[in-house]
Protein backbone atom coordinates (compact mmCIF):
# COMPACT_ATOMS: atom_id res chain seq x y z
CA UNK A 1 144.83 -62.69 -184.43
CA UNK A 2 142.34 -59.52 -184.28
CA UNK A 3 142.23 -57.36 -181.64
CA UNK A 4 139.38 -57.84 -178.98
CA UNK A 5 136.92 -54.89 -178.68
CA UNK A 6 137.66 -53.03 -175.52
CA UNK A 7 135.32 -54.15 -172.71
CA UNK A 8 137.12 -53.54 -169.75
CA UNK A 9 140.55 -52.82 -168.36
CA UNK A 10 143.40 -50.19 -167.52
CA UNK A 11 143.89 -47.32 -169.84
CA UNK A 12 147.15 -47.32 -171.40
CA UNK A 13 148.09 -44.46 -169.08
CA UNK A 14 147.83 -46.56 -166.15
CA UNK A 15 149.24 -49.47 -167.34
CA UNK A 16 152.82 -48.22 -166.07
CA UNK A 17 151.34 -47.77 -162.59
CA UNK A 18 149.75 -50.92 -162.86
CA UNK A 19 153.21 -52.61 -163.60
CA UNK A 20 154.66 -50.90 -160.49
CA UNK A 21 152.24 -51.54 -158.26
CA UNK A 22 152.27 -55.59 -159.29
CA UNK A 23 155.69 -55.03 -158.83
CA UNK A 24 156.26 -53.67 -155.24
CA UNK A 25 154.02 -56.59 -154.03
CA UNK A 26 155.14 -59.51 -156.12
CA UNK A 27 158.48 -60.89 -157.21
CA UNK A 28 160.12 -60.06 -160.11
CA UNK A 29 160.06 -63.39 -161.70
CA UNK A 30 156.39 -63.58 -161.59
CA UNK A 31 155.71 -60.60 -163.88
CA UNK A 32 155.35 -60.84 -167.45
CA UNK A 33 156.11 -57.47 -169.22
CA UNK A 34 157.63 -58.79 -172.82
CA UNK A 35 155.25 -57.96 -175.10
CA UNK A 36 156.10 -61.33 -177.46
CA UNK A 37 155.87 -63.27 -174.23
CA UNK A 38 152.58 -61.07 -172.75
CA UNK A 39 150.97 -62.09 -176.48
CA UNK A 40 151.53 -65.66 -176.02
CA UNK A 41 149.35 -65.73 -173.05
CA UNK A 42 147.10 -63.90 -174.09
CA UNK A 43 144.86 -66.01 -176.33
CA UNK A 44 143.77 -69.80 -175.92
CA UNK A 45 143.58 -72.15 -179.22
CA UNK A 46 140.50 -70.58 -180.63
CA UNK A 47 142.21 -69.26 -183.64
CA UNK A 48 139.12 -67.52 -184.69
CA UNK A 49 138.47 -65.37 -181.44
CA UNK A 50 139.81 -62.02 -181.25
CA UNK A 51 142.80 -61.06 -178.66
CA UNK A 52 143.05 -57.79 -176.71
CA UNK A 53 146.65 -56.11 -175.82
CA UNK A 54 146.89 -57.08 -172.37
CA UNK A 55 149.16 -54.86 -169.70
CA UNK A 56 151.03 -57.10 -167.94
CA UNK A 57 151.02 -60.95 -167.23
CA UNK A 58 151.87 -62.08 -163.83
CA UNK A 59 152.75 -66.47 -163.14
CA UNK A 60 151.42 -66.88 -160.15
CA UNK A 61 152.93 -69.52 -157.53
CA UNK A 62 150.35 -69.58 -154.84
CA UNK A 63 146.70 -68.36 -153.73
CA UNK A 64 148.22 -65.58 -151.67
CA UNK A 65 149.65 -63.88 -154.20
CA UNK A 66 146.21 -64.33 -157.10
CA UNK A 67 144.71 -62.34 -153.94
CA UNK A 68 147.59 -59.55 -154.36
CA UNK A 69 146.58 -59.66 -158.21
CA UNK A 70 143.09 -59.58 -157.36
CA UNK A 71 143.14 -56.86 -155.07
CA UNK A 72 145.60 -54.92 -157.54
CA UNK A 73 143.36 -55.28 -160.52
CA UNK A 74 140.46 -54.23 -158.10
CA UNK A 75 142.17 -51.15 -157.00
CA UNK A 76 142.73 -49.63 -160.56
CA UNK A 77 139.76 -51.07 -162.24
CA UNK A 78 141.85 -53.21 -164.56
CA UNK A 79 140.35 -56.45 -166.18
CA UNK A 80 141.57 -59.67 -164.88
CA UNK A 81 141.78 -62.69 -167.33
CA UNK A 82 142.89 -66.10 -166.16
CA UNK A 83 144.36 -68.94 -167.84
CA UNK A 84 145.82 -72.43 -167.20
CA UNK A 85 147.27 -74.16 -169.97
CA UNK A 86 145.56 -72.28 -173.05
CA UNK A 87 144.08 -75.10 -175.00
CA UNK A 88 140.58 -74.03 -174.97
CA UNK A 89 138.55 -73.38 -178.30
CA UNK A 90 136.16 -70.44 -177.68
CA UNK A 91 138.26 -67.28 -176.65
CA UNK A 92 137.57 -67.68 -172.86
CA UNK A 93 141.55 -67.03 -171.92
CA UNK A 94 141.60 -64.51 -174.38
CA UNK A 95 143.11 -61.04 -173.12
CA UNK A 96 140.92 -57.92 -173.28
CA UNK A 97 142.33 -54.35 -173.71
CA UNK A 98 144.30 -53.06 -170.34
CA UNK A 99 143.83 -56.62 -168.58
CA UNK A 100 146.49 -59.03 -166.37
CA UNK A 101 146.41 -62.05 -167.88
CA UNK A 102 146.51 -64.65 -164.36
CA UNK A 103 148.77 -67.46 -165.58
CA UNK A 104 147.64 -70.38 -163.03
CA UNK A 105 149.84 -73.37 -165.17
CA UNK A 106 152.34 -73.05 -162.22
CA UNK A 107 150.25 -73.54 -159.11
CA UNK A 108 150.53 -77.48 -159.97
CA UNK A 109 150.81 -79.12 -157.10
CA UNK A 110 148.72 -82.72 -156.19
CA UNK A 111 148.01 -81.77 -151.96
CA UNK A 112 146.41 -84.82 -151.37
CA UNK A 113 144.94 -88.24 -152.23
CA UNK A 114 142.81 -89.62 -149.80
CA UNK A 115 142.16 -93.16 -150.80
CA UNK A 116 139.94 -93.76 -147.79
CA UNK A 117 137.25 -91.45 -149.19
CA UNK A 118 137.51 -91.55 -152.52
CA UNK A 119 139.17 -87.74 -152.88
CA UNK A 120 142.25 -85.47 -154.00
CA UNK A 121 143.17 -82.13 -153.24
CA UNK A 122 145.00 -80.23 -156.11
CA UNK A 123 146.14 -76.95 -157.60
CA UNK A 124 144.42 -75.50 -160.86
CA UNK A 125 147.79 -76.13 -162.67
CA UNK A 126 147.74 -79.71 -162.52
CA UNK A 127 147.25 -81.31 -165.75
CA UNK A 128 144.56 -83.88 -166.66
CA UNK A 129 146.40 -87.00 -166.78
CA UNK A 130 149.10 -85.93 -164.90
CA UNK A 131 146.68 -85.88 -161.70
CA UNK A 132 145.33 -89.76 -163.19
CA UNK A 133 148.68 -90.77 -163.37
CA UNK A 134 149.09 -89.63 -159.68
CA UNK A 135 145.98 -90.63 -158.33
CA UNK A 136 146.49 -94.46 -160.41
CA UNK A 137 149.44 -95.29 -157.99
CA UNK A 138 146.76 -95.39 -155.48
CA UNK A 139 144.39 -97.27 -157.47
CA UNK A 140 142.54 -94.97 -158.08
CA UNK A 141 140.76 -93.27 -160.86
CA UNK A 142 139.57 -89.64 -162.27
CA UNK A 143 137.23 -90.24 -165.52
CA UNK A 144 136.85 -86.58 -167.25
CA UNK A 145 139.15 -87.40 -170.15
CA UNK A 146 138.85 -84.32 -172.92
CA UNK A 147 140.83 -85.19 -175.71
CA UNK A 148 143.15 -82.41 -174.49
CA UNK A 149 143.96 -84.33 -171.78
CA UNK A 150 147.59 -84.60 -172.14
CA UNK A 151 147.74 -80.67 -171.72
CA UNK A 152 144.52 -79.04 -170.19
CA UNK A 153 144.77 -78.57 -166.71
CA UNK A 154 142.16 -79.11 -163.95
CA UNK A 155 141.60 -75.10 -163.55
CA UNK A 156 141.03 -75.22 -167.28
CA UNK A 157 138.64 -78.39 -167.20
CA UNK A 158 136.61 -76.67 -164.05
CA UNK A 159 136.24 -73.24 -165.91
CA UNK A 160 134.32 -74.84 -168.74
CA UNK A 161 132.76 -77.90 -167.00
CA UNK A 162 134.65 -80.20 -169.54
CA UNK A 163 133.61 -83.75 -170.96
CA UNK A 164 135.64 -85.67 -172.88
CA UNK A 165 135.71 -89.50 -174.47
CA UNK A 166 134.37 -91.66 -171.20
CA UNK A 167 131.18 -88.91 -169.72
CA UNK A 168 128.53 -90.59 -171.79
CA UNK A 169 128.49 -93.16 -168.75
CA UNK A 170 130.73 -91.53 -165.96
CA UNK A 171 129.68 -87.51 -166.37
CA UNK A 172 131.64 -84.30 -166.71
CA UNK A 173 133.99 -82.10 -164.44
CA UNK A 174 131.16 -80.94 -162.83
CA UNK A 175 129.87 -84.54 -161.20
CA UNK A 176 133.41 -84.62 -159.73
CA UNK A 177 134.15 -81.17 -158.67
CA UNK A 178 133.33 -81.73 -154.19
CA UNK A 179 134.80 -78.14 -153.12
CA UNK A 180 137.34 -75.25 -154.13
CA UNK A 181 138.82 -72.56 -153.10
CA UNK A 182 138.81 -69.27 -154.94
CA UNK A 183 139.46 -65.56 -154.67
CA UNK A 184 136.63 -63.61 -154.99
CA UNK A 185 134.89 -60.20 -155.25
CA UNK A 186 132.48 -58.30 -153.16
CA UNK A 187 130.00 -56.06 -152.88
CA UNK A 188 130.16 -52.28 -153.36
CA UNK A 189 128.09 -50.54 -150.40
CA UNK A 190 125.30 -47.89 -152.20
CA UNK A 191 122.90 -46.63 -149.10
CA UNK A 192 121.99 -48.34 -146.35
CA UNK A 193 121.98 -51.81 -146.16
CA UNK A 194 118.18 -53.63 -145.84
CA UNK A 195 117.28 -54.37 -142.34
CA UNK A 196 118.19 -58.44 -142.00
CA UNK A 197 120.73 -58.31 -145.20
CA UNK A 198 123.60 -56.99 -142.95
CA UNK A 199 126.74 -59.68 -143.36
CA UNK A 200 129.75 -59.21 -140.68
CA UNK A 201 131.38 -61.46 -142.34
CA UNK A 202 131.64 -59.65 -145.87
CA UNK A 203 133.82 -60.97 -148.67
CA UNK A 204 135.83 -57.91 -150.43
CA UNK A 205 137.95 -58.34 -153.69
CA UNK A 206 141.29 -60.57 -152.86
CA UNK A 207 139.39 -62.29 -150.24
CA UNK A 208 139.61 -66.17 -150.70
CA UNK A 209 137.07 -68.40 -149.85
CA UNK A 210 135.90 -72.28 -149.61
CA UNK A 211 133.20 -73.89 -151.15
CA UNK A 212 131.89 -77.10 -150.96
CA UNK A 213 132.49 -79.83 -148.77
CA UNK A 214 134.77 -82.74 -148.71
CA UNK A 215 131.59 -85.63 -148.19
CA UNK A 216 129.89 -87.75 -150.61
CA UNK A 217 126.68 -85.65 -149.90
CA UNK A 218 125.81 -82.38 -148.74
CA UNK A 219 122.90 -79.44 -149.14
CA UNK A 220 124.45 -76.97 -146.70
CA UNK A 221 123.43 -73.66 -148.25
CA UNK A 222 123.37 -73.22 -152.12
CA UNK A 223 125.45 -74.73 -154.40
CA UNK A 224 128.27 -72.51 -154.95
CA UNK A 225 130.45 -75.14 -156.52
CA UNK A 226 128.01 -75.66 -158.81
CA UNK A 227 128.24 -72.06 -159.76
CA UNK A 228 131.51 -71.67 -160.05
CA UNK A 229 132.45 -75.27 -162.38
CA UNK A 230 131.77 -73.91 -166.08
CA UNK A 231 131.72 -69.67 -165.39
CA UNK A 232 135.16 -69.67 -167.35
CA UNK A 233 136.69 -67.31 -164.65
CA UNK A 234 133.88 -64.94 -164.51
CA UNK A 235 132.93 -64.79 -160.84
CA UNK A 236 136.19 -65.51 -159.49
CA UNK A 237 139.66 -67.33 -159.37
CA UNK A 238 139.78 -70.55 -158.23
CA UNK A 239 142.97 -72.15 -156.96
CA UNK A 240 142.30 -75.33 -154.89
CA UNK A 241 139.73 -78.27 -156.33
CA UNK A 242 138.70 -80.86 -154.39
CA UNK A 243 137.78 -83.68 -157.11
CA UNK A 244 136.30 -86.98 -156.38
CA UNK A 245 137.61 -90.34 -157.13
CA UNK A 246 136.67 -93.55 -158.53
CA UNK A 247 138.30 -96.90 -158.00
CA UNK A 248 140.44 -97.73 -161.04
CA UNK A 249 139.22 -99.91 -163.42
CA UNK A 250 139.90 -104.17 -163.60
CA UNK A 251 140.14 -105.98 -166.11
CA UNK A 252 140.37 -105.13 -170.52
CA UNK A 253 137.84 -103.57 -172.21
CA UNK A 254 136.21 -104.63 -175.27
CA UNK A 255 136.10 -102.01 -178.56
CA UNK A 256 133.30 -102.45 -181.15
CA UNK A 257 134.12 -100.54 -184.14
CA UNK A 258 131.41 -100.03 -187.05
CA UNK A 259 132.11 -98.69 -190.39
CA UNK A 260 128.93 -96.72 -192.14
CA UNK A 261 128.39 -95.85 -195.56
CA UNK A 262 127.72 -91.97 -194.60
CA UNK A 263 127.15 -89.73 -191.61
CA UNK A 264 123.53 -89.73 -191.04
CA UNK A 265 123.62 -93.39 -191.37
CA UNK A 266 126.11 -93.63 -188.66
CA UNK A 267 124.15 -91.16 -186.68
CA UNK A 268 121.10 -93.70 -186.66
CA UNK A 269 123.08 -96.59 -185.50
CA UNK A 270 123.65 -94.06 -182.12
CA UNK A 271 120.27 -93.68 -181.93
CA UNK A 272 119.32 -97.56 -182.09
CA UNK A 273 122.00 -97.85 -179.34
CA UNK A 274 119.94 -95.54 -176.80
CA UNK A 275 117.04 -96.89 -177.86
CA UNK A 276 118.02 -100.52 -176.46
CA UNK A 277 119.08 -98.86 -173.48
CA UNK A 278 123.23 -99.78 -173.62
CA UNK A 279 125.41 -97.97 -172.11
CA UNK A 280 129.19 -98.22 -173.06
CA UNK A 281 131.63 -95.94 -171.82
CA UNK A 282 132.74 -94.20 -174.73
CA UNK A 283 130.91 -93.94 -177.90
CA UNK A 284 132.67 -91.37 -180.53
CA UNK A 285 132.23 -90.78 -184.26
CA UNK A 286 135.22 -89.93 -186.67
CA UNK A 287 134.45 -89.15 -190.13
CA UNK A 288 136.90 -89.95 -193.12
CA UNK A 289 138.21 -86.57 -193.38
CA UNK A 290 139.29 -86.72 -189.75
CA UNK A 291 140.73 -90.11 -190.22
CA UNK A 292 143.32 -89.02 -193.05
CA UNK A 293 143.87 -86.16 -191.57
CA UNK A 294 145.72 -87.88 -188.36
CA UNK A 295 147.06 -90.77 -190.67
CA UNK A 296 148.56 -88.28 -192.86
CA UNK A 297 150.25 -86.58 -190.01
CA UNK A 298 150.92 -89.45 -187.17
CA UNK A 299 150.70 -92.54 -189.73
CA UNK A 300 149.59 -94.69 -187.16
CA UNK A 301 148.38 -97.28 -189.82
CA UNK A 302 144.58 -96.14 -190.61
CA UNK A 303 142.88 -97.39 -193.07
CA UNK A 304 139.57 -95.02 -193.80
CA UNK A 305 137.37 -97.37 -196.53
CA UNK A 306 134.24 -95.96 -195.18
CA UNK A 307 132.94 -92.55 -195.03
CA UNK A 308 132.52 -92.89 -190.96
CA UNK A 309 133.68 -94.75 -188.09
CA UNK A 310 131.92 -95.29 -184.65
CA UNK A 311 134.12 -96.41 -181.62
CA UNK A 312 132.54 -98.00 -178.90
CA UNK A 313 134.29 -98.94 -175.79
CA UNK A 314 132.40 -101.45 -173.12
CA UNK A 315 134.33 -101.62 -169.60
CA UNK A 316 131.92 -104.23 -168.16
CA UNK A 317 133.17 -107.25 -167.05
CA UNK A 318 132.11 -110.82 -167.69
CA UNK A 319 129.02 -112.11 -169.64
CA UNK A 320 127.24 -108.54 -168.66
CA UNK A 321 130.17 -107.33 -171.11
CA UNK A 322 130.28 -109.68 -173.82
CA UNK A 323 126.43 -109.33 -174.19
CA UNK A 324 126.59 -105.88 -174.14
CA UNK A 325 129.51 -105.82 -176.27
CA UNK A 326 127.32 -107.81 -178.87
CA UNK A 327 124.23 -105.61 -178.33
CA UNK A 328 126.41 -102.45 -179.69
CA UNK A 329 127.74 -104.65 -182.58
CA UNK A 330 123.79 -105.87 -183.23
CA UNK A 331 122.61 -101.97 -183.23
CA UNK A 332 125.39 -101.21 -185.66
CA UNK A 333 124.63 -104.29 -187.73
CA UNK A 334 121.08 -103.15 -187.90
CA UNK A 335 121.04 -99.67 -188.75
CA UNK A 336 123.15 -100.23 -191.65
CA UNK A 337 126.82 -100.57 -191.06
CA UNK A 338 128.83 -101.94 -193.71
CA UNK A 339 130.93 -103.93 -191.29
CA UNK A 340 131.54 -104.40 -187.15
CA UNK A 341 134.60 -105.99 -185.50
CA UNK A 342 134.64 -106.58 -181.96
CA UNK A 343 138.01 -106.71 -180.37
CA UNK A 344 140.01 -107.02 -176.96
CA UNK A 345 143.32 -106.25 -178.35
CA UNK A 346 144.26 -103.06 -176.08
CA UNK A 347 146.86 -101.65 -179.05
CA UNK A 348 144.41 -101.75 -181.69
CA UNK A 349 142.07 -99.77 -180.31
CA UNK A 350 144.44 -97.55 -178.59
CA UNK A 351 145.53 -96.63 -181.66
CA UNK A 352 141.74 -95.79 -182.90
CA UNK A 353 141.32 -93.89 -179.96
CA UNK A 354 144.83 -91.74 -179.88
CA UNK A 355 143.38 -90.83 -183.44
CA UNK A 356 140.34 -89.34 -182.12
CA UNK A 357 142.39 -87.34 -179.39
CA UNK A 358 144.25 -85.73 -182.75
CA UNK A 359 141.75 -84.91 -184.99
CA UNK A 360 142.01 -81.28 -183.74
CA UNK A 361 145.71 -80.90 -183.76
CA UNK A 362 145.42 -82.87 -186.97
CA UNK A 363 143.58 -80.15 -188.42
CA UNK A 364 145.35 -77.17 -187.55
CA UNK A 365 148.10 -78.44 -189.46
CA UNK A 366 146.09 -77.60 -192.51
CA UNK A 367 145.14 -74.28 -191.83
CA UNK A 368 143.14 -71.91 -189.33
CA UNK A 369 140.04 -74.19 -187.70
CA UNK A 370 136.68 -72.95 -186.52
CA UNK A 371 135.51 -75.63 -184.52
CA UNK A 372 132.12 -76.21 -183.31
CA UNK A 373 130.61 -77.74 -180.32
CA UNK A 374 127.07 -77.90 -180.40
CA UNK A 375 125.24 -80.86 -178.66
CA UNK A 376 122.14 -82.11 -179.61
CA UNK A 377 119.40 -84.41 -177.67
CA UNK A 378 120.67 -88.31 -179.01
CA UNK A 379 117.83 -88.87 -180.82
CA UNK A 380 118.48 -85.38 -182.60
CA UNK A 381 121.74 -86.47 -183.78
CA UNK A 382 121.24 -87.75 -187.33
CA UNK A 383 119.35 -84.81 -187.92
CA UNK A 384 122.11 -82.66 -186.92
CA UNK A 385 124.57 -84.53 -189.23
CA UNK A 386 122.67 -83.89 -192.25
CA UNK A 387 121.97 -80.11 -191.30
CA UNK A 388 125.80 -80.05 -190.79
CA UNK A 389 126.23 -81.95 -194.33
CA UNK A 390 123.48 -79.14 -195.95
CA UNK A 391 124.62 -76.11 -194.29
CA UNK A 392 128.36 -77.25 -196.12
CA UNK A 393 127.07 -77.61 -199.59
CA UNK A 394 125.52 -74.45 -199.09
CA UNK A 395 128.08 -72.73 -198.00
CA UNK A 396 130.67 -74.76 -200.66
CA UNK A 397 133.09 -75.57 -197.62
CA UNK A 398 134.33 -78.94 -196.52
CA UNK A 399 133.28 -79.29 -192.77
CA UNK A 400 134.20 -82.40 -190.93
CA UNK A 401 132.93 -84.02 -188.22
CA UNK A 402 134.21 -85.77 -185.16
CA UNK A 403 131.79 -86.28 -182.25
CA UNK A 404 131.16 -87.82 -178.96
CA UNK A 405 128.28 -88.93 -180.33
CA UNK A 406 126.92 -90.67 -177.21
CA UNK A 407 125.98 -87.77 -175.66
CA UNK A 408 124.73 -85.95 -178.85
CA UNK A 409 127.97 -83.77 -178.39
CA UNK A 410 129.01 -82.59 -182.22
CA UNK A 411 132.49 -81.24 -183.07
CA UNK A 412 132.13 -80.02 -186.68
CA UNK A 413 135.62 -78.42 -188.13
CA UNK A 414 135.67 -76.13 -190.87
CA UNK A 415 139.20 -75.23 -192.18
CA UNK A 416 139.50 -72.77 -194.62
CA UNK A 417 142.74 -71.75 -196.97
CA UNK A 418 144.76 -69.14 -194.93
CA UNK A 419 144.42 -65.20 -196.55
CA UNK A 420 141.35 -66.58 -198.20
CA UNK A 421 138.61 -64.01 -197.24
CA UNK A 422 135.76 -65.11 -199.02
CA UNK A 423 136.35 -68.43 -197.32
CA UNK A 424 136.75 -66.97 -193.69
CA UNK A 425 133.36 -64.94 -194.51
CA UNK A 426 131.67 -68.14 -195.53
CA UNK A 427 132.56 -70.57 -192.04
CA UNK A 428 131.46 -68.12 -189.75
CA UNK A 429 128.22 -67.73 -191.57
CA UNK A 430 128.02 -71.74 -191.54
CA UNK A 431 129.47 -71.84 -187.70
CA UNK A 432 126.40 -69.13 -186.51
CA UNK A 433 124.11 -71.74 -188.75
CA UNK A 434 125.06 -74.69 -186.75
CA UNK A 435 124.51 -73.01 -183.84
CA UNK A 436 121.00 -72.18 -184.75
CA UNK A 437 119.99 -75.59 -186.31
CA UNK A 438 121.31 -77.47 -182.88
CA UNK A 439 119.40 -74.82 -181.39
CA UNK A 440 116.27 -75.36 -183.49
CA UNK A 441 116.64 -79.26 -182.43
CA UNK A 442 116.17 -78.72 -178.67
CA UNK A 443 119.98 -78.41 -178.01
CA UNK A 444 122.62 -75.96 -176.94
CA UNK A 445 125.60 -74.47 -178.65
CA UNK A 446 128.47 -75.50 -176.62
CA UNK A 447 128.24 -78.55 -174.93
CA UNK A 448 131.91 -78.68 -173.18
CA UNK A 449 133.90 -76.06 -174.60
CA UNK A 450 132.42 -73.33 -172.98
CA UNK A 451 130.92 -69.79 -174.25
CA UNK A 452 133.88 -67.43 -174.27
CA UNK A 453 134.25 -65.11 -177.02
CA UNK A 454 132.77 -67.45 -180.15
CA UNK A 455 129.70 -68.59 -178.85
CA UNK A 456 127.90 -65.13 -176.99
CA UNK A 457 125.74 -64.26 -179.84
CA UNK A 458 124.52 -68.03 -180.49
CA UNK A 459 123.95 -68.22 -176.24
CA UNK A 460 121.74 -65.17 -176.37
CA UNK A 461 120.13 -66.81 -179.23
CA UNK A 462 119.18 -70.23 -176.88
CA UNK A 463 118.70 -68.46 -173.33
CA UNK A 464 115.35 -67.75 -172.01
CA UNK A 465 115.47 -63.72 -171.99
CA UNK A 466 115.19 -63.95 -168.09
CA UNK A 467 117.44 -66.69 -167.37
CA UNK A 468 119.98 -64.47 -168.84
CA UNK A 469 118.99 -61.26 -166.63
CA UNK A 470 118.96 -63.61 -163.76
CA UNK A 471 122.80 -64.86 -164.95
CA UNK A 472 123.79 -60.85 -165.01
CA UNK A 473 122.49 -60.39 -161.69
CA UNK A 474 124.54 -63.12 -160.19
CA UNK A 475 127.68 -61.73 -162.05
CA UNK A 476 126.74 -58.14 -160.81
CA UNK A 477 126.78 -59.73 -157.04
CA UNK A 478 129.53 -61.04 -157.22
CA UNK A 479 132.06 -59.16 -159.03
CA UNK A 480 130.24 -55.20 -158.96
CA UNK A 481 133.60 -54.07 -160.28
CA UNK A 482 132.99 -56.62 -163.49
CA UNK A 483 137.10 -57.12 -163.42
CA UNK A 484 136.60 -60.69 -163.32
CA UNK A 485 136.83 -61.75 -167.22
CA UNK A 486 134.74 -59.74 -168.68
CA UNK A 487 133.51 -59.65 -172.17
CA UNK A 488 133.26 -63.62 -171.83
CA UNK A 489 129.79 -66.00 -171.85
């Protein structure tokens, strides 16, 4: 992996007194200092993003010692990176030069389930469907599903405001996130403070602090949470999340699949569906590529006749379901599918849908993967297939596609032969292109996976020159040291 450019951190003459003073305050255990241990943490799975040399990794076990780390980092101006479980795809855990890499995976405890209102109270550690197993005892339910469920953890999924499968009708990490906790910043006195602007109540660095609220609604103040869900550590650690909850589903749901004779095509039958106003729960497009990919690895038993598969999942109960069900298979029907099969067998489609969750690990069996994650309005989205099916003739790569293609939320994956420069020159001239055509059709170049390292250049590109002055103001408030991830969105 290449080296990050230096943005911020210790130089390497501090990094021994950095070392001893994380060590007089924390326990041995919790510091990393092996440098083949320290460079496991310190990139995510964005293979393409470049890694600094980070000086020291501490695991921490609770909020009280992040705020020793904080405070620590704060005192000799070193860089402080957190992480969680490392399966993001843009560089956002990625170590800078001189940095502590924060490892949160540990701090996984589930506080609380309140089944009365609808709430839990958890660690950043906890992973996704770890905390719906948990929370299903109680019959309840939390709905942002990335396909890196099985490993991401909540810190992870609040850091980039992730999606997954089931947001095209229940919403992102965001609509869920109620409060947090996190350790903070603060400001850096320079002069005398306006008259009216004095706070006696001051946050400084290593000071942790809650936001949010714990109700259903609430418009105390500004919204802080808000803020904080998809900054990918940049204003701040967070270590508590208070998520909210949805009764758990009854009942089987019904899977339309349709089979389509080529992308675009496939992308049209997405667009009838909005245009008859349905609304399934989880509408996601898998290519052929992706398909064999996954067979070829898990053989679950695909068969890929067709150059492109849409799943469809309806959760609606009753008539409401079946005609809705029948709607989807009508929309498919009519923009051209070569066949649609309606099912309630819960193992078939499992299976369809386990292959969607491993295209990506499917893939980086092959070789290194730039992945993509633009997201496009849904009536943009057959355009965007057939700019992503130009901009790979013209660039002579094979780039495939897997997409939750409800919500106009593209995943294109180029994989190119490892050592093969030419190859590695031509993606990332095709990945800045798909950034600009998405941006071109009124969209934005990361829809879930977040800005970190891969995606600054194309955000600059989309941003409104001011809202991204306003962005660095809010970062300067916040964290006037700019220890807190820096280099990242």
């Amino acid at each position: 992996m290449e080296s990050a450019q230096r943005v911020s951190g210790a130089g390497e003459a501090d990094a021994g007194r950095l070392l001893e003073a994380l060590g007089r305050t924390l326990p041995g255990d919790r510091i990393v200092a092996d440098p083949d241990v320290l460079a496991a943490l310190s990139h995510d799975e964005a293979e393409w993003a470049p890694a600094g040399r980070a000086a020291a990794g501490v695991r921490a076990h609770s909020e009280s010692e992040v705020q020793q780390v904080v405070r620590i980092c704060a005192e000799f101006g070193a860089a402080l990176v957190p992480r969680g479980a490392g399966t993001g795809l843009s560089g956002g855990a990625n170590a800078v030069d001189g940095c502590v890499v924060l490892d949160l995976a540990r701090m996984d405890r589930v506080i609380e389930i309140d089944r009365d209102n609808l709430l839990c109270v958890v660690q950043p550690g906890v992973v996704n469907n770890d905390l719906k197993a948990a929370v299903a005892e109680y019959g309840l339910w939390y709905p942002p599903d990335p396909a890196s469920a099985p490993w991401s953890t909540i810190g992870g999924n609040v850091a980039t405001n992730a999606g997954g499968l089931c947001c095209l009708k229940y919403g992102v990490t965001r609509d869920y996130v109620l409060g947090l906790r996190a350790v903070v910043g603060g400001p850096v006195a320079e002069g005398p403070v306006a008259e009216g602007a004095a706070v006696e109540e001051a946050v400084a660095y290593g000071d942790a602090v809650r936001l949010g609220r714990r109700t259903t609604k609430g418009v105390a103040g500004l919204d802080m949470v808000g803020l904080f869900v998809g900054s990918e550590g940049t204003l701040g650690v967070v270590t508590e999340v208070t998520l909210r909850l949805r009764p758990a589903l009854a009942g089987t749901p019904r899977t339309v699949v349709g089979a389509f004779p080529d992308l675009v095509t496939a992308g049209e039958a997405v667009s009838q569906i909005t245009r008859r106003g349905l609304g399934p729960s989880v509408l996601e497009l898998l290519d052929r590529a992706c398909l064999m990919a996954v067979e070829d690895w898990k053989h679950l038993g695909l068969e890929a006749s067709a150059a492109a598969l849409l799943l469809a999942r309806v959760d609606t109960h009753g008539d409401s379901g079946a005609a809705e069900s029948d709607g989807l298979a009508a929309a498919m029907t009519g923009a051209g599918a070569l066949w649609v099969a309606q099912s309630t067998d819960d193992a078939e489609a499992e299976a369809l849908f386990e292959a969607r969750r491993l295209v990506y690990p499917a893939f980086e069996r092959l070789g290194p993967v730039l992945t993509e994650d633009v997201c496009v309005p849904r009536s943009k989205v057959p355009a965007m297939l057939a700019q992503i099916e130009a901009i790979a003739a013209r660039h002579r790569l094979q780039i495939s596609t897997v997409a939750h293609a409800g919500d106009g939320n593209l995943h294109p994956l180029i994989v190119t032969p490892a050592g093969d420069d030419a190859a590695r020159a031509a993606a990332q001239a095709a990945f800045e292109e798909l950034l600009d055509g998405a941006i071109a059709l009124g969209g934005t170049v990361t829809g879930e996976h977040g800005v970190g390292l891969l995606k600054r250049d194309g955000m600059r590109r989309e941003l409104d020159p001011g809202s991204l002055a306003l962005q660095q103001a809010v970062r300067q408030a916040l964290d006037p040291r700019a220890i807190f991830n820096p280099g990242k969105g």
